[in-house]
C-alpha atoms as a PDB file:
ATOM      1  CA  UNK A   1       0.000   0.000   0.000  1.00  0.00           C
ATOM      2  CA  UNK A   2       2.971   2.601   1.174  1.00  0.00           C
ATOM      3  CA  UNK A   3       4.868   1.808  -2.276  1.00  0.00           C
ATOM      4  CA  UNK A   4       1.351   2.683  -4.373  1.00  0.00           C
ATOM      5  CA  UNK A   5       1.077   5.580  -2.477  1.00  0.00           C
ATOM      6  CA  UNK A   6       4.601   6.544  -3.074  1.00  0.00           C
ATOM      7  CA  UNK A   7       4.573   5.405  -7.003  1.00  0.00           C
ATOM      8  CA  UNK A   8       1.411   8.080  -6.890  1.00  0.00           C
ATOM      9  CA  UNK A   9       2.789  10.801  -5.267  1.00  0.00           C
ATOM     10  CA  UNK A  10       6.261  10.586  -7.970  1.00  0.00           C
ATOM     11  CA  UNK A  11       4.032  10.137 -10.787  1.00  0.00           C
ATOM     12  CA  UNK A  12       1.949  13.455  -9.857  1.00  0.00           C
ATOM     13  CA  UNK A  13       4.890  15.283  -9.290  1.00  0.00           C
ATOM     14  CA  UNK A  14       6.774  14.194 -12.172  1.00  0.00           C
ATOM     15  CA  UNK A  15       3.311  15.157 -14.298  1.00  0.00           C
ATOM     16  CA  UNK A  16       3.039  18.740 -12.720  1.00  0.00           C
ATOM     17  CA  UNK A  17       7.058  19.721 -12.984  1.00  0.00           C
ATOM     18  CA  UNK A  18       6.109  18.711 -16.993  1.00  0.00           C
ATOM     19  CA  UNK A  19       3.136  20.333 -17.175  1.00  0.00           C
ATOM     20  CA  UNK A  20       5.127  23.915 -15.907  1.00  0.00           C
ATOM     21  CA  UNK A  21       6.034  25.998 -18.821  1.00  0.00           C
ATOM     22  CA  UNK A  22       9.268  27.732 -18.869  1.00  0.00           C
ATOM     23  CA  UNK A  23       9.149  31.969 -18.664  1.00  0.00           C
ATOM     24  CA  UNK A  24      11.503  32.225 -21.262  1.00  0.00           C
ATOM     25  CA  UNK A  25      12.098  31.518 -24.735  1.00  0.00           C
ATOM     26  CA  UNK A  26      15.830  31.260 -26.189  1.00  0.00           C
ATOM     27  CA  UNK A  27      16.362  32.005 -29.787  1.00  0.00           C
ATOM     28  CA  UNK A  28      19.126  32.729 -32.217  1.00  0.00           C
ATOM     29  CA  UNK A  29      19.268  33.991 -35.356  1.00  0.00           C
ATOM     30  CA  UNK A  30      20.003  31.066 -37.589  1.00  0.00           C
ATOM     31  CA  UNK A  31      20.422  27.607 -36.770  1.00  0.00           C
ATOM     32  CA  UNK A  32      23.917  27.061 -39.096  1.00  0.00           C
ATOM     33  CA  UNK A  33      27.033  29.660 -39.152  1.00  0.00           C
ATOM     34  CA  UNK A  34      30.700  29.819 -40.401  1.00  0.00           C
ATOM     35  CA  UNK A  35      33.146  29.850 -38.236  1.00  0.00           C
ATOM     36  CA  UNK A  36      34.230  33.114 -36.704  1.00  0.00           C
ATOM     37  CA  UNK A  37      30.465  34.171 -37.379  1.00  0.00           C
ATOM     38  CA  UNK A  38      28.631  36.176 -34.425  1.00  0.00           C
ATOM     39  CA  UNK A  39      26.232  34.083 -33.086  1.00  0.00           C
ATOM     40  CA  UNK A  40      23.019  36.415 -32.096  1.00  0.00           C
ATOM     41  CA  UNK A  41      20.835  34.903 -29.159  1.00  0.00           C
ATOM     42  CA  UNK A  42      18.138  36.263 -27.591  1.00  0.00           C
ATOM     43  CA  UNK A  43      16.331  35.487 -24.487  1.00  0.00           C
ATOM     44  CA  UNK A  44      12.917  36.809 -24.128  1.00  0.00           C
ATOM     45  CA  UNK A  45      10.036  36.469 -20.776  1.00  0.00           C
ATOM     46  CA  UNK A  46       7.225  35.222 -22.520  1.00  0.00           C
ATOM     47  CA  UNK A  47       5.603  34.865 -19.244  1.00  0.00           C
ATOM     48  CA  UNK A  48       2.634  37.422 -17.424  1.00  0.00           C
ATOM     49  CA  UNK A  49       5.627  38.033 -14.795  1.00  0.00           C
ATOM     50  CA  UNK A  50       8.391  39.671 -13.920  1.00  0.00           C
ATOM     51  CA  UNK A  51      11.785  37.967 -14.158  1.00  0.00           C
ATOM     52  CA  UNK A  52      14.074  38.843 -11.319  1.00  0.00           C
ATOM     53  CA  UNK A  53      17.330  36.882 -10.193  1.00  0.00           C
ATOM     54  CA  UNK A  54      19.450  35.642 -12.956  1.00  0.00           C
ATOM     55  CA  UNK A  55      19.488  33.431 -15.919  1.00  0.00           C
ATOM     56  CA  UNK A  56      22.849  31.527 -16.845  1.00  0.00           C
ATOM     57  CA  UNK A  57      23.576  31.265 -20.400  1.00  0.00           C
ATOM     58  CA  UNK A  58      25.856  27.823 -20.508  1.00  0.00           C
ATOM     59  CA  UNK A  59      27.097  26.486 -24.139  1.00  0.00           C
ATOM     60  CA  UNK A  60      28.242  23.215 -24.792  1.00  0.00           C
ATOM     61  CA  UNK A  61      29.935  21.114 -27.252  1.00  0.00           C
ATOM     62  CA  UNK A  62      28.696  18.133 -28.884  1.00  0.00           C
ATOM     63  CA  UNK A  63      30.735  16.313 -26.308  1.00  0.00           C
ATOM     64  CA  UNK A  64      29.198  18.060 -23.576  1.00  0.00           C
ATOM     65  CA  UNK A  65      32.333  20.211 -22.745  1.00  0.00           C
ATOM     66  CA  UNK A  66      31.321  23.791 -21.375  1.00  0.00           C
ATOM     67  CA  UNK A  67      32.787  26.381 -23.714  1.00  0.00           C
ATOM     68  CA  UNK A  68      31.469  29.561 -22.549  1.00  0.00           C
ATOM     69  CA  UNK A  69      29.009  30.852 -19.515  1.00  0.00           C
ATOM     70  CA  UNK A  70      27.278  34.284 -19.010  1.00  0.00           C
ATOM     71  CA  UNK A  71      25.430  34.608 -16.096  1.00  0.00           C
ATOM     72  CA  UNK A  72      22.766  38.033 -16.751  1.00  0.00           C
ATOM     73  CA  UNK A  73      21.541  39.335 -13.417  1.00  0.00           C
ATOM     74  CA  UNK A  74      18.172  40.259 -13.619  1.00  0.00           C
ATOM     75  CA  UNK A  75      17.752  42.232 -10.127  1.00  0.00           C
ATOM     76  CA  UNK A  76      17.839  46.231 -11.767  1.00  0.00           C
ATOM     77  CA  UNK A  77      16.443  45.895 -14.242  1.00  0.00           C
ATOM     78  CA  UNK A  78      14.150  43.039 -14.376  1.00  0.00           C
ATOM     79  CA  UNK A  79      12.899  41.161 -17.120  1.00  0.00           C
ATOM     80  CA  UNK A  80       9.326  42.124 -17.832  1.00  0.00           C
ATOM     81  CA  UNK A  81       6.502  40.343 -19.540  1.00  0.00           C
ATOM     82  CA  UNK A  82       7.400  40.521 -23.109  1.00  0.00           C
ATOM     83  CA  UNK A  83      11.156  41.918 -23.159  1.00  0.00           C
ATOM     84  CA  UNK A  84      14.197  40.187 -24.259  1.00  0.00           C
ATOM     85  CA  UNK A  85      17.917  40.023 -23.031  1.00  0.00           C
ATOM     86  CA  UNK A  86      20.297  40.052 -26.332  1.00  0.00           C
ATOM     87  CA  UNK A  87      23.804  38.633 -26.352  1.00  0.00           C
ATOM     88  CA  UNK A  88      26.187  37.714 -29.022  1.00  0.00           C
ATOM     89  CA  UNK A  89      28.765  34.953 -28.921  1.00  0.00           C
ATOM     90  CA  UNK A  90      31.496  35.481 -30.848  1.00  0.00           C
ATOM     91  CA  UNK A  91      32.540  31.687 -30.975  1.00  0.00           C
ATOM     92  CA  UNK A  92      34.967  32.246 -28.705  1.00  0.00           C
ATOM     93  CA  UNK A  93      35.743  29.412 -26.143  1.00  0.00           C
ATOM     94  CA  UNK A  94      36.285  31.270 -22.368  1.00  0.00           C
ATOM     95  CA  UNK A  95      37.434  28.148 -21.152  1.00  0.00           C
ATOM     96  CA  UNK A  96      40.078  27.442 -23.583  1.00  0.00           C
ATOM     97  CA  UNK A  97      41.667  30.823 -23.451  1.00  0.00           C
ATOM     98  CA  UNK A  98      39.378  33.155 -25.651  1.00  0.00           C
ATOM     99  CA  UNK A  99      40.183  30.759 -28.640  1.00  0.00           C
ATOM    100  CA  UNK A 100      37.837  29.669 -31.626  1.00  0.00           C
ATOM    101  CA  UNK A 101      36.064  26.898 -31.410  1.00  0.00           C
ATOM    102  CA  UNK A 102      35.752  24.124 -33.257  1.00  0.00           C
ATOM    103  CA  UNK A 103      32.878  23.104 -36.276  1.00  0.00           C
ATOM    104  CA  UNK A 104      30.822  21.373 -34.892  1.00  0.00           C
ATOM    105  CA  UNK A 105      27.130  21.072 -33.087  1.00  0.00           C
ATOM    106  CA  UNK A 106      27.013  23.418 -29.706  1.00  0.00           C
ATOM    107  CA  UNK A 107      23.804  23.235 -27.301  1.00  0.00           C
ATOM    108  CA  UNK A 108      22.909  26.592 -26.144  1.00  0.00           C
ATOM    109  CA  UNK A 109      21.053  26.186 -22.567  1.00  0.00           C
ATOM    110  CA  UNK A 110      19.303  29.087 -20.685  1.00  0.00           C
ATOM    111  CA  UNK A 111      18.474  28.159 -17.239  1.00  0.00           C
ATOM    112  CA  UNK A 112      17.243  29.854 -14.315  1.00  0.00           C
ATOM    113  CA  UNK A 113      15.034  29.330 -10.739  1.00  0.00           C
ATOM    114  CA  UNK A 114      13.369  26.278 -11.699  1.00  0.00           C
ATOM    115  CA  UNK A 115      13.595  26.119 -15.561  1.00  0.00           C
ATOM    116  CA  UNK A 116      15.844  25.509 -18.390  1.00  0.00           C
ATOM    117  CA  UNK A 117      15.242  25.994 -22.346  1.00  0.00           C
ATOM    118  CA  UNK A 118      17.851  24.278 -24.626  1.00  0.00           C
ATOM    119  CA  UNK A 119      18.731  24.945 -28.699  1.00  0.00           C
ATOM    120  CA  UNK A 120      21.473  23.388 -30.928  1.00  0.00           C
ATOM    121  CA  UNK A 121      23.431  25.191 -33.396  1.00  0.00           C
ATOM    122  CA  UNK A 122      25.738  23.948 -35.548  1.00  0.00           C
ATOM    123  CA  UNK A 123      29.251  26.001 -36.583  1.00  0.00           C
ATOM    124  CA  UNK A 124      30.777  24.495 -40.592  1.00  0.00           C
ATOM    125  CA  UNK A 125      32.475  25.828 -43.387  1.00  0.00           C
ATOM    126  CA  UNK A 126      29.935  25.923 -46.443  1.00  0.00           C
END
């Protein structure tokens, strides 16, 4: 009876964390760019509410290798209902000294108090 009850209770809160939409949406410009190429994200509340705290802005490599972190602090000014937070990422790696990155697929993640938003690019010579 205690393991139902318990199967219950992790299925319901597994539903409802699901069922949560995230405040934000995380675009870029273009899914595909050269190397070198500015890569022009935008983070936007598409929420009723006002965003305050911070979002982190993590991107990975296909391996799952952090290249570069922002962290935007969102205490003066906050993000309201409908604005957007632009930043461009100039394929440079912060971890690896400032250096270019490699081609290849990156996964740009937004994340903040109790949400996260994910989008893959991909960096190639044409």
């Amino acid at each position: 009876m205690n393991s139902l009850i318990l199967c219950g209770l992790i299925l319901s809160l597994l539903f409802w964390s699901a069922a949560v939409p995230s405040p934000i949406e995380l675009t870029t410009d273009k899914a595909i760019y050269k190397p070198g190429e500015e890569v022009h994200i935008r983070i936007k509340n598409i929420s009723s509410k006002v965003l305050r705290g911070s979002i982190t802005l993590t991107i990975k490599d296909e391996k799952g290798k952090i290249v570069d972190e922002l962290v935007i602090l969102l205490d003066w000014p906050p993000l309201k209902p409908g604005e957007a937070i632009r930043h461009k990422w100039n394929q440079k790696g912060r971890v690896d000294g400032y250096g270019q990155v490699s081609e290849g697929k990156y996964i740009l993640t937004s994340s903040g108090e109790g949400y996260k938003v994910s989008k893959e690019i991909e960096i190639t010579t044409p």
